[in-house]
PDB file of N, CA and C in Angstrom:
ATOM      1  N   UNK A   1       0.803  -1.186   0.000  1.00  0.00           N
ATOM      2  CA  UNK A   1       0.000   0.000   0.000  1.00  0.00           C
ATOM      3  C   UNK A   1       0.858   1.267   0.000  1.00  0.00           C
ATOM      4  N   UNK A   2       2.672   1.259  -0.282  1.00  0.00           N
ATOM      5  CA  UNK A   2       3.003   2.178   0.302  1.00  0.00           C
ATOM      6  C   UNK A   2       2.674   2.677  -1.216  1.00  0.00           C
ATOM      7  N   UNK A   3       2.982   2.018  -2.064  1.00  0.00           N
ATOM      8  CA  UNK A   3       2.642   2.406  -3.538  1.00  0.00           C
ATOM      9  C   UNK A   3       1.409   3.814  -3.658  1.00  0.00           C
ATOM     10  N   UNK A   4       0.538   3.285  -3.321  1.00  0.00           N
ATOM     11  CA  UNK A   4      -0.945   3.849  -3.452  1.00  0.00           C
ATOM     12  C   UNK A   4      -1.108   4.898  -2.615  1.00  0.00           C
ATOM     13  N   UNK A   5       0.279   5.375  -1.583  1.00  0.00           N
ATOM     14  CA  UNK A   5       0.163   6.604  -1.025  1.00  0.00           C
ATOM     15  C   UNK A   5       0.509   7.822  -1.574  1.00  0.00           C
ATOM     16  N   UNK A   6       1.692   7.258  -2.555  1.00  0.00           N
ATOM     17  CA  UNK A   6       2.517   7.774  -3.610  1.00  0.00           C
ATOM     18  C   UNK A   6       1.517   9.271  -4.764  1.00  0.00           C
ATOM     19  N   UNK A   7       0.536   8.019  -4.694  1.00  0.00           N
ATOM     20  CA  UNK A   7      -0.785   8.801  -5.861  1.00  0.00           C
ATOM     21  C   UNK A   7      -1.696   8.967  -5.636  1.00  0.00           C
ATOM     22  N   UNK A   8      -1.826   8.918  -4.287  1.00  0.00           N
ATOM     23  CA  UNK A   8      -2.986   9.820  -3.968  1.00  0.00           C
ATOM     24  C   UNK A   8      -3.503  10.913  -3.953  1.00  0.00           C
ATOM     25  N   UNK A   9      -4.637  11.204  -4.188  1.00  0.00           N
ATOM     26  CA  UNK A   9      -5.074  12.623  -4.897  1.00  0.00           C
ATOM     27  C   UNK A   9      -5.515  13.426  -3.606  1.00  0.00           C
ATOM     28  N   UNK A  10      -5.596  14.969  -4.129  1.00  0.00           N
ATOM     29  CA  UNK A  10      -6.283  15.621  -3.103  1.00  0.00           C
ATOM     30  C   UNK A  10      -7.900  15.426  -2.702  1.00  0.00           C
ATOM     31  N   UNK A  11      -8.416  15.448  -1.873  1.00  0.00           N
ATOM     32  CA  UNK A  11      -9.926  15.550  -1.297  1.00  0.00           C
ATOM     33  C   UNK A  11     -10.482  16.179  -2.560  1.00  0.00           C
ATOM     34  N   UNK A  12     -11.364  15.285  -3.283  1.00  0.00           N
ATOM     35  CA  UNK A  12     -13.087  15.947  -3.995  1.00  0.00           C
ATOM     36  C   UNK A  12     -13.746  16.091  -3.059  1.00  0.00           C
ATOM     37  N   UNK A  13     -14.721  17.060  -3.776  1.00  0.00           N
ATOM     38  CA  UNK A  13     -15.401  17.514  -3.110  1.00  0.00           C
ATOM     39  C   UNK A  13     -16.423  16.809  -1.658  1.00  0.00           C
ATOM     40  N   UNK A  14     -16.455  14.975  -1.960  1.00  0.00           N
ATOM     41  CA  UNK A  14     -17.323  14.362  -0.822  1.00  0.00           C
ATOM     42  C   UNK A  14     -16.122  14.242  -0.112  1.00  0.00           C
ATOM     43  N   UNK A  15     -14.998  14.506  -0.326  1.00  0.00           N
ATOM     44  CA  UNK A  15     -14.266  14.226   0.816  1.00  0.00           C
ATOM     45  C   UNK A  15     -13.158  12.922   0.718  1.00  0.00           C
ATOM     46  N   UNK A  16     -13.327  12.334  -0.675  1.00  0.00           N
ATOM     47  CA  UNK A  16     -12.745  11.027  -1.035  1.00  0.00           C
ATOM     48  C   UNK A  16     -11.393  11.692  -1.927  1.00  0.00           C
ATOM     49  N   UNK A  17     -10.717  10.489  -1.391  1.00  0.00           N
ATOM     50  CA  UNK A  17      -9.640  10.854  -2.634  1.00  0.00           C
ATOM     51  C   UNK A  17      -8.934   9.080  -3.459  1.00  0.00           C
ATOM     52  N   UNK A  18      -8.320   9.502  -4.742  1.00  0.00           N
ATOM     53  CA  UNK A  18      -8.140   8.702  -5.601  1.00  0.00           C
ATOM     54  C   UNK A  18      -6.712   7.949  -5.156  1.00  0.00           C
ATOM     55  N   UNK A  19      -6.188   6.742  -5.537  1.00  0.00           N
ATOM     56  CA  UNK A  19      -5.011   6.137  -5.776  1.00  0.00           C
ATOM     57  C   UNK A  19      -4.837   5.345  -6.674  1.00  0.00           C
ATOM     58  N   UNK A  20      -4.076   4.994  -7.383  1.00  0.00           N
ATOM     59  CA  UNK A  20      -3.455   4.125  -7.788  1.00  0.00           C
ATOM     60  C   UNK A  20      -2.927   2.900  -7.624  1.00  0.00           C
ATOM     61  N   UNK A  21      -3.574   1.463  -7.651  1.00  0.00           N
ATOM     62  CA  UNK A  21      -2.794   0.051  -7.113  1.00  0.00           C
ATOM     63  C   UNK A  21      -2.148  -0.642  -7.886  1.00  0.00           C
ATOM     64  N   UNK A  22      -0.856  -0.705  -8.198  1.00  0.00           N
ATOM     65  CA  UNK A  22      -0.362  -1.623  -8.947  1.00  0.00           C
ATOM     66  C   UNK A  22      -1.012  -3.329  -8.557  1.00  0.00           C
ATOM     67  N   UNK A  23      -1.752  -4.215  -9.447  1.00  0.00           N
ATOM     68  CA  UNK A  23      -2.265  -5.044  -9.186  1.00  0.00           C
ATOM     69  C   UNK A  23      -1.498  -6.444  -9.470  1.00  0.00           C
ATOM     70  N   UNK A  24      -1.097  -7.426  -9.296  1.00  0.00           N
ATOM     71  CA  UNK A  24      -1.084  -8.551  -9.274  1.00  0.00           C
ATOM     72  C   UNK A  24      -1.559  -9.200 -10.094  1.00  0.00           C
ATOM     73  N   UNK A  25      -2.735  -9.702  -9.477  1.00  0.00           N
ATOM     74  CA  UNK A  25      -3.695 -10.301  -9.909  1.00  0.00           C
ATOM     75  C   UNK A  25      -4.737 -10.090  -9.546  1.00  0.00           C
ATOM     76  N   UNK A  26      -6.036 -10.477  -9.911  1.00  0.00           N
ATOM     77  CA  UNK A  26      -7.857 -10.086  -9.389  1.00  0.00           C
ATOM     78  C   UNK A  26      -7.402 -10.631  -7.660  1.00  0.00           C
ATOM     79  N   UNK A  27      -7.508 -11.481  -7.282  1.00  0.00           N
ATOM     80  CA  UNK A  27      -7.533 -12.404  -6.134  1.00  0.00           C
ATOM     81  C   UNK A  27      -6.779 -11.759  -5.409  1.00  0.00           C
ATOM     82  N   UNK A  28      -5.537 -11.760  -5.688  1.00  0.00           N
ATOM     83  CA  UNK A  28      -4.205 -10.592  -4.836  1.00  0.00           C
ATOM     84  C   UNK A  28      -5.156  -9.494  -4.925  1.00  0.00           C
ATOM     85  N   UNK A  29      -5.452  -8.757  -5.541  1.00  0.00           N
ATOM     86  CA  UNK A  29      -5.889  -7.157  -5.585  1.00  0.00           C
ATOM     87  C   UNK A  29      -7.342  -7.681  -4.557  1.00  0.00           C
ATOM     88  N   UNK A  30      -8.045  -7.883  -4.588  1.00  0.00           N
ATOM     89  CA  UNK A  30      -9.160  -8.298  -3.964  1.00  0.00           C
ATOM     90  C   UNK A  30      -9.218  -8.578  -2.731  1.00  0.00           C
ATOM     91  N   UNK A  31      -7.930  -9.315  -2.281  1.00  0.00           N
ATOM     92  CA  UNK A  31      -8.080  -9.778  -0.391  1.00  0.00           C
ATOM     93  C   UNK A  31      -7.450  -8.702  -0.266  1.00  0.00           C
ATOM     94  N   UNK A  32      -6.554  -7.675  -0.600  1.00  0.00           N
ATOM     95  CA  UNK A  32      -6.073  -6.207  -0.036  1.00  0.00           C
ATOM     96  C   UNK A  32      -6.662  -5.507  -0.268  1.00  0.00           C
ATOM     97  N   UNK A  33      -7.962  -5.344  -1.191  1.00  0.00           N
ATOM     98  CA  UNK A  33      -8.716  -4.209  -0.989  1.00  0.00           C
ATOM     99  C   UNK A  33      -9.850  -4.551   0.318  1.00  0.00           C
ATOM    100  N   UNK A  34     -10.123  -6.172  -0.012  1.00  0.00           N
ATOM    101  CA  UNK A  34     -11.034  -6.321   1.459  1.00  0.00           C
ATOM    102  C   UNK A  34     -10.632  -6.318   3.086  1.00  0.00           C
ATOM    103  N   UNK A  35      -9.314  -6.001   3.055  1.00  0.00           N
ATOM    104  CA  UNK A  35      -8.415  -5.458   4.210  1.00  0.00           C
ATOM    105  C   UNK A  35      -8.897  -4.589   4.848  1.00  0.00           C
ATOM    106  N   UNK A  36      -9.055  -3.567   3.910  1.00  0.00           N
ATOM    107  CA  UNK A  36      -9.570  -2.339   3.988  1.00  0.00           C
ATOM    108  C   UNK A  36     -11.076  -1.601   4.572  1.00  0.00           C
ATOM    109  N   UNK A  37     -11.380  -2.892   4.441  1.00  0.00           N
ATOM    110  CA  UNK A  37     -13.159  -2.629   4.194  1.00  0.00           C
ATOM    111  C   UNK A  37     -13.744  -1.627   3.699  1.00  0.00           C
ATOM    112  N   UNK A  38     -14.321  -0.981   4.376  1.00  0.00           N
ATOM    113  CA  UNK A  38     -15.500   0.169   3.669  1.00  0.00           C
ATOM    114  C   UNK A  38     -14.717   1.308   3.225  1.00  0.00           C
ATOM    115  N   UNK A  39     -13.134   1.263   3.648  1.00  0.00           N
ATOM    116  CA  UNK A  39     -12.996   2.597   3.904  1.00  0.00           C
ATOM    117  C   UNK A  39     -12.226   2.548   2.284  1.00  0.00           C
ATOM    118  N   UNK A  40     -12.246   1.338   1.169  1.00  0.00           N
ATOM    119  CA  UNK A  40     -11.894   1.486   0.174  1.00  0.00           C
ATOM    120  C   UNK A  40     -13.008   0.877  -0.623  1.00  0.00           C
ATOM    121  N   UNK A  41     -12.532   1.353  -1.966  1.00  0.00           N
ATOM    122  CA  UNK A  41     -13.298   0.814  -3.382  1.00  0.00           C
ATOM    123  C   UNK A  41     -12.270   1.118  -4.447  1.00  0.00           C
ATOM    124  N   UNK A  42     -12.648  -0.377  -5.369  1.00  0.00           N
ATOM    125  CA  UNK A  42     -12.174  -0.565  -6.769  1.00  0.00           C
ATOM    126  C   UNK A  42     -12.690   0.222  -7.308  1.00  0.00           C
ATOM    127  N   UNK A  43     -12.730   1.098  -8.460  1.00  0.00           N
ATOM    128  CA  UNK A  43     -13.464   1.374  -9.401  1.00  0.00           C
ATOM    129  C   UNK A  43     -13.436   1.328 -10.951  1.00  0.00           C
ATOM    130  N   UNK A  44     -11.577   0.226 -10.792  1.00  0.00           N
ATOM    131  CA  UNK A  44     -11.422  -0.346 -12.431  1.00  0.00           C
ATOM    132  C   UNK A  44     -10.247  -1.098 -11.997  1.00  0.00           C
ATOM    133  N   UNK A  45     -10.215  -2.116 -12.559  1.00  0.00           N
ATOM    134  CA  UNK A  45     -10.530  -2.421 -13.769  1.00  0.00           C
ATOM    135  C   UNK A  45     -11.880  -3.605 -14.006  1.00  0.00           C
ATOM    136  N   UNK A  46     -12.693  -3.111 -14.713  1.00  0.00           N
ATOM    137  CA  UNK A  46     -13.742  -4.121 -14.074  1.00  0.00           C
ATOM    138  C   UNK A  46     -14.062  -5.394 -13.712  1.00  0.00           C
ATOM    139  N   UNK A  47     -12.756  -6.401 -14.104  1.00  0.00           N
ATOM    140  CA  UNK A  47     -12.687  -7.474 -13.477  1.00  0.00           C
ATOM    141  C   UNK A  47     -12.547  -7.645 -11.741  1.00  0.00           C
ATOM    142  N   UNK A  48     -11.933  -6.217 -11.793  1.00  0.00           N
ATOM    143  CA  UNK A  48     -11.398  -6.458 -10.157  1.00  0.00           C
ATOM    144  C   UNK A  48     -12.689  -6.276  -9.530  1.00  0.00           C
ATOM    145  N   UNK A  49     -13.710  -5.146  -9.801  1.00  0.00           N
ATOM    146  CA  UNK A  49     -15.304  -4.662  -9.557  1.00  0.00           C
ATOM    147  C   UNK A  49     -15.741  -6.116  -9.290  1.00  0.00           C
ATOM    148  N   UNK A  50     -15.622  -7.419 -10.514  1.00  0.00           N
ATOM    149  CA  UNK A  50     -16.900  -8.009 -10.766  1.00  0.00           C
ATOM    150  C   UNK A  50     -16.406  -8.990  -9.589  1.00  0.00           C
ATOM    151  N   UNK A  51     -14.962  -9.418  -9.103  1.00  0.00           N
ATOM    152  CA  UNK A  51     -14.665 -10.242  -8.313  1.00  0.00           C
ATOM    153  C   UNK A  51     -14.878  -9.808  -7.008  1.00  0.00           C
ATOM    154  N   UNK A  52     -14.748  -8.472  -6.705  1.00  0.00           N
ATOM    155  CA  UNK A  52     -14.805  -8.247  -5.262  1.00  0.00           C
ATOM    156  C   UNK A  52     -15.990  -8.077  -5.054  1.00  0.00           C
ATOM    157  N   UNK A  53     -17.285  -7.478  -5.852  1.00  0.00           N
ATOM    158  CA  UNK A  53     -18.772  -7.906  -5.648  1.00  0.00           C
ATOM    159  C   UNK A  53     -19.143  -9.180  -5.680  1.00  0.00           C
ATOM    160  N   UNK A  54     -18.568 -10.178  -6.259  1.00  0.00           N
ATOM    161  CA  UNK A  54     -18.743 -11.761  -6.180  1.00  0.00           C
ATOM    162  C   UNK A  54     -18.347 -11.816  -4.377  1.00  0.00           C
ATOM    163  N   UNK A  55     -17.680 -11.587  -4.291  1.00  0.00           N
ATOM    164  CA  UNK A  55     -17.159 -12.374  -3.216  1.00  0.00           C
ATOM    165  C   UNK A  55     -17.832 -11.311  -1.526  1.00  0.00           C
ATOM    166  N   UNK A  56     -18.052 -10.501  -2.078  1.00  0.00           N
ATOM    167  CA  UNK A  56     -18.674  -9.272  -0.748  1.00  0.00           C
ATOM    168  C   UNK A  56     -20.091 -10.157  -1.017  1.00  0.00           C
ATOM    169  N   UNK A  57     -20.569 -10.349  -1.739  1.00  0.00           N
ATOM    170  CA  UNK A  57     -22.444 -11.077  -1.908  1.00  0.00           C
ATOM    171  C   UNK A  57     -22.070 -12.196  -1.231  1.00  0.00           C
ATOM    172  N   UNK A  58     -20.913 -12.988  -1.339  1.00  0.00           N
ATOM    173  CA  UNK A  58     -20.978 -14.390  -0.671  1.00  0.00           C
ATOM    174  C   UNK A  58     -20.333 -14.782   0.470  1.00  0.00           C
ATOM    175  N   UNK A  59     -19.553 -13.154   0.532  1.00  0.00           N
ATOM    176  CA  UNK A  59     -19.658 -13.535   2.477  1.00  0.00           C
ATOM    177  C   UNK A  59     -20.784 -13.202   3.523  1.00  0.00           C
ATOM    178  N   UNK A  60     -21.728 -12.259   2.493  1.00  0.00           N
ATOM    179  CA  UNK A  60     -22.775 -11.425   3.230  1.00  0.00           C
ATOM    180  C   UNK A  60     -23.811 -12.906   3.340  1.00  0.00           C
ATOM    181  N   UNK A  61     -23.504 -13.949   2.428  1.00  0.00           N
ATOM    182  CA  UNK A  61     -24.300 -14.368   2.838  1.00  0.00           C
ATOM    183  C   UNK A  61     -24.383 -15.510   3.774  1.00  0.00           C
ATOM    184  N   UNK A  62     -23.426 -15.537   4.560  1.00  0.00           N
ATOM    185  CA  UNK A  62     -23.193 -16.256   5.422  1.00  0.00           C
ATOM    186  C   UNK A  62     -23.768 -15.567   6.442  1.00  0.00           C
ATOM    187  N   UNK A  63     -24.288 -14.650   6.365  1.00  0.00           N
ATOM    188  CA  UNK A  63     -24.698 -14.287   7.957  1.00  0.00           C
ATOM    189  C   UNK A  63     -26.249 -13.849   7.579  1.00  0.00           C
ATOM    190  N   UNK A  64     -27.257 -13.836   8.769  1.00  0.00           N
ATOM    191  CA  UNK A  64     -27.867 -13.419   9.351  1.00  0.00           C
ATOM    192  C   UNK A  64     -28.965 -12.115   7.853  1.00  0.00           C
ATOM    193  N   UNK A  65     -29.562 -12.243   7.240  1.00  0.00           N
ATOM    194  CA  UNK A  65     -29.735 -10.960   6.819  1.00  0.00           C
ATOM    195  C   UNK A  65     -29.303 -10.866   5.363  1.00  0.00           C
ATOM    196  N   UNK A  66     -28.240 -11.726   5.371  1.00  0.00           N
ATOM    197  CA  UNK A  66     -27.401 -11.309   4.127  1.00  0.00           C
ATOM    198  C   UNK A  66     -27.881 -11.841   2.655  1.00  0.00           C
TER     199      UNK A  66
END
């Protein structure tokens, strides 16, 4: 992650800001963004999107609600 501190952007306007992850692979990129929890999001490349929504639906559904 020290990478992704490197390029991080200034605060938009909600208050979020952008980085850069050099990725691996989907799976590698995916258990380090779910490290993170809420306090990150993919937003490309859309394989990485379609795997980490695969896998956030199928831990949710192990519980209660989900």
């Amino acid at each position: 992650m020290r990478l992704a501190r490197r390029t991080l952007t200034e605060d938009d306007a909600e208050g979020r800001r952008r980085a850069r992850i050099p990725m691996e692979s989907v799976p590698h990129a995916t258990a380090g963004l779910l490290r993170l929890g809420i306090d990150a999001q993919a937003l490309e490349p859309a394989a990485l999107v379609a795997h980490l929504t695969e896998t956030v639906r199928a831990m949710a559904g192990l519980y209660p609600g989900g």
